[in-house]
Protein backbone atom coordinates (compact mmCIF):
# COMPACT_ATOMS: atom_id res chain seq x y z
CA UNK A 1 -17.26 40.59 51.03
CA UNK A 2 -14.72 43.30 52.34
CA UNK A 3 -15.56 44.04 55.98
CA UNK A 4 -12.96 46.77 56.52
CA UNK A 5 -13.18 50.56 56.80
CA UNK A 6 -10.19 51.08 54.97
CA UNK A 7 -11.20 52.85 51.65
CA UNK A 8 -8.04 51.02 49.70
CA UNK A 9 -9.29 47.48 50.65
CA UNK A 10 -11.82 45.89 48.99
CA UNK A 11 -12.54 42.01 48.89
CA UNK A 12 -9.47 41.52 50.85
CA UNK A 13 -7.44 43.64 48.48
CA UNK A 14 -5.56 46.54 48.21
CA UNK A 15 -5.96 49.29 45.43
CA UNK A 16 -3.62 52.23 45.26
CA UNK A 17 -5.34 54.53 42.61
CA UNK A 18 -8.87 53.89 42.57
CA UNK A 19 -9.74 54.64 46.12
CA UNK A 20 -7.83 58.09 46.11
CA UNK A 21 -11.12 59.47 43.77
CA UNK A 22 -12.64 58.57 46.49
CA UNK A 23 -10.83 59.69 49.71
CA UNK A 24 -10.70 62.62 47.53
CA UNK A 25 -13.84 63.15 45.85
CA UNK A 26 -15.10 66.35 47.57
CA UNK A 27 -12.82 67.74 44.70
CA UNK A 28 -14.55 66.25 41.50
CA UNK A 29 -18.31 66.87 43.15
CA UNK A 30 -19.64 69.57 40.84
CA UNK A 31 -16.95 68.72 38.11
CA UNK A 32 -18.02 67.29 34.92
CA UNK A 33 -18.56 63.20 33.74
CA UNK A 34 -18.22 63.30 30.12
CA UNK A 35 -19.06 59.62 28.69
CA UNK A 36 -18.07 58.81 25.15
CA UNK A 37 -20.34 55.88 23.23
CA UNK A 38 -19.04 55.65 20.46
CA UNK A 39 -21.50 57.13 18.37
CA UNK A 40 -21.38 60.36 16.15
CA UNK A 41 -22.46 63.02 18.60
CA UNK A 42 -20.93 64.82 20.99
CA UNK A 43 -20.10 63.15 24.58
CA UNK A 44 -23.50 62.70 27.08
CA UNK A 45 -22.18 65.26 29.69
CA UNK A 46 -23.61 65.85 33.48
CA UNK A 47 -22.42 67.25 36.63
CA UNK A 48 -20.59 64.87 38.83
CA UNK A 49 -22.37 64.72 42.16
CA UNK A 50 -20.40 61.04 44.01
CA UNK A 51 -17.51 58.70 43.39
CA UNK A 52 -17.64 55.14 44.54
CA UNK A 53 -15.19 51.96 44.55
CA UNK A 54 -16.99 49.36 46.31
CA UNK A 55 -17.01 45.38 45.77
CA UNK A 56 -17.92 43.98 42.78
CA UNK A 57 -18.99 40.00 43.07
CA UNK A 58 -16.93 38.57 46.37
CA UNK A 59 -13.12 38.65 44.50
CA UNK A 60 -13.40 42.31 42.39
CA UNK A 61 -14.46 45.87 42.79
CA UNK A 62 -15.83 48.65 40.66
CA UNK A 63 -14.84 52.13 40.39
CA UNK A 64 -18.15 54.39 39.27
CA UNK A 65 -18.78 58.10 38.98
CA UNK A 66 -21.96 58.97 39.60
CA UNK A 67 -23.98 62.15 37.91
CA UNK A 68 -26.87 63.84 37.85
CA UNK A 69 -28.22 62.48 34.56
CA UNK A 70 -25.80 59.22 34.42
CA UNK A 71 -23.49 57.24 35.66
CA UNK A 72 -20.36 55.47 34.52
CA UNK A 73 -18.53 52.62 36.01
CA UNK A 74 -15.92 49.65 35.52
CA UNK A 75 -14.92 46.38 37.27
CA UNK A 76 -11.21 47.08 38.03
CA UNK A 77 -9.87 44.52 35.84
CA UNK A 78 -11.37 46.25 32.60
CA UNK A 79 -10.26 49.61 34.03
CA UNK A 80 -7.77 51.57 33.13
CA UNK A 81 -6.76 55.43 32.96
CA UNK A 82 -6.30 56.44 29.05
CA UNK A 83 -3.92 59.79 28.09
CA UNK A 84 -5.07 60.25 24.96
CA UNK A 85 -8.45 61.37 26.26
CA UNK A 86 -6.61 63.32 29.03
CA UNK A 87 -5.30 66.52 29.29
CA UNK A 88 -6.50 70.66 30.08
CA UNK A 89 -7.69 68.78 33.35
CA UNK A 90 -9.22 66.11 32.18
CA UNK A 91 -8.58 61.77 33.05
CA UNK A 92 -9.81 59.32 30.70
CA UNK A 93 -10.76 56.38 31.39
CA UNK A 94 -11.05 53.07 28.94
CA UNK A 95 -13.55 50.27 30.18
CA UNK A 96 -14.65 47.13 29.19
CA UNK A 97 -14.87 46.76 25.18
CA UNK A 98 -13.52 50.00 25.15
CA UNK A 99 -15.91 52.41 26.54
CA UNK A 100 -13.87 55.63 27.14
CA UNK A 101 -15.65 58.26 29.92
CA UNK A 102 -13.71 61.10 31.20
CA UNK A 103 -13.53 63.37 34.36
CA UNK A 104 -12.92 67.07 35.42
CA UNK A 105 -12.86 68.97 38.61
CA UNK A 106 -14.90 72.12 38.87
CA UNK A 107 -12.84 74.94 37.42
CA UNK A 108 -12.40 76.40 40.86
CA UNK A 109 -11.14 72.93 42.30
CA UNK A 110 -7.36 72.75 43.46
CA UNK A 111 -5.56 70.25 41.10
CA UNK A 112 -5.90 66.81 42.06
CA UNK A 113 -2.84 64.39 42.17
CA UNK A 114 -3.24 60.53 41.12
């Protein structure tokens, strides 16, 4: 397990993207954590209140956004950001077998830069 305080290093490795959600995150609490299941109805939808990218196992890490009402997360090696759920402020994201979830800042957030 990672003993550092640096947010980019985890298990002895460092990430470039996921930890800036993180270092960063005051700007997505109270934005919105849409995740899409694949079934027929609209997205589950809550209010985003924490972002995390801690270890996952002794030789990964996992990147989660945590709501109110749910949470979604990915090991990093199953992660990765999709544009064709992006857009009008939003980042996609495409998990293991596909699961798709998808992020927004609060409407009065400053833009965010990845």
């Amino acid at each position: 397990m990672s003993t550092t305080q640096d947010p980019y290093v985890v298990n002895g490795r460092r990430y470039s993207l996921w930890p800036k959600f993180v270092v960063g995150k005051i700007d997505w609490i109270g934005g919105t954590l849409e995740d899409y299941d694949g079934g027929p109805h609209e997205p589950a939808r809550t209010t985003i209140v924490d972002i995390a990218f801690e270890p996952n196992g002794d030789e990964s890490a996992a990147f989660t956004v945590i709501g109110l009402d749910f949470s979604c997360s990915a090991d990093v090696q199953h992660l990765a950001i999709d544009p064709r759920g992006g857009g009008d402020g939003w980042i996609c994201f495409s998990g293991f077998m596909g699961h798709k979830w998808r992020i927004r800042q609060p409407q009065e957030a400053k833009a965010f830069a990845v």
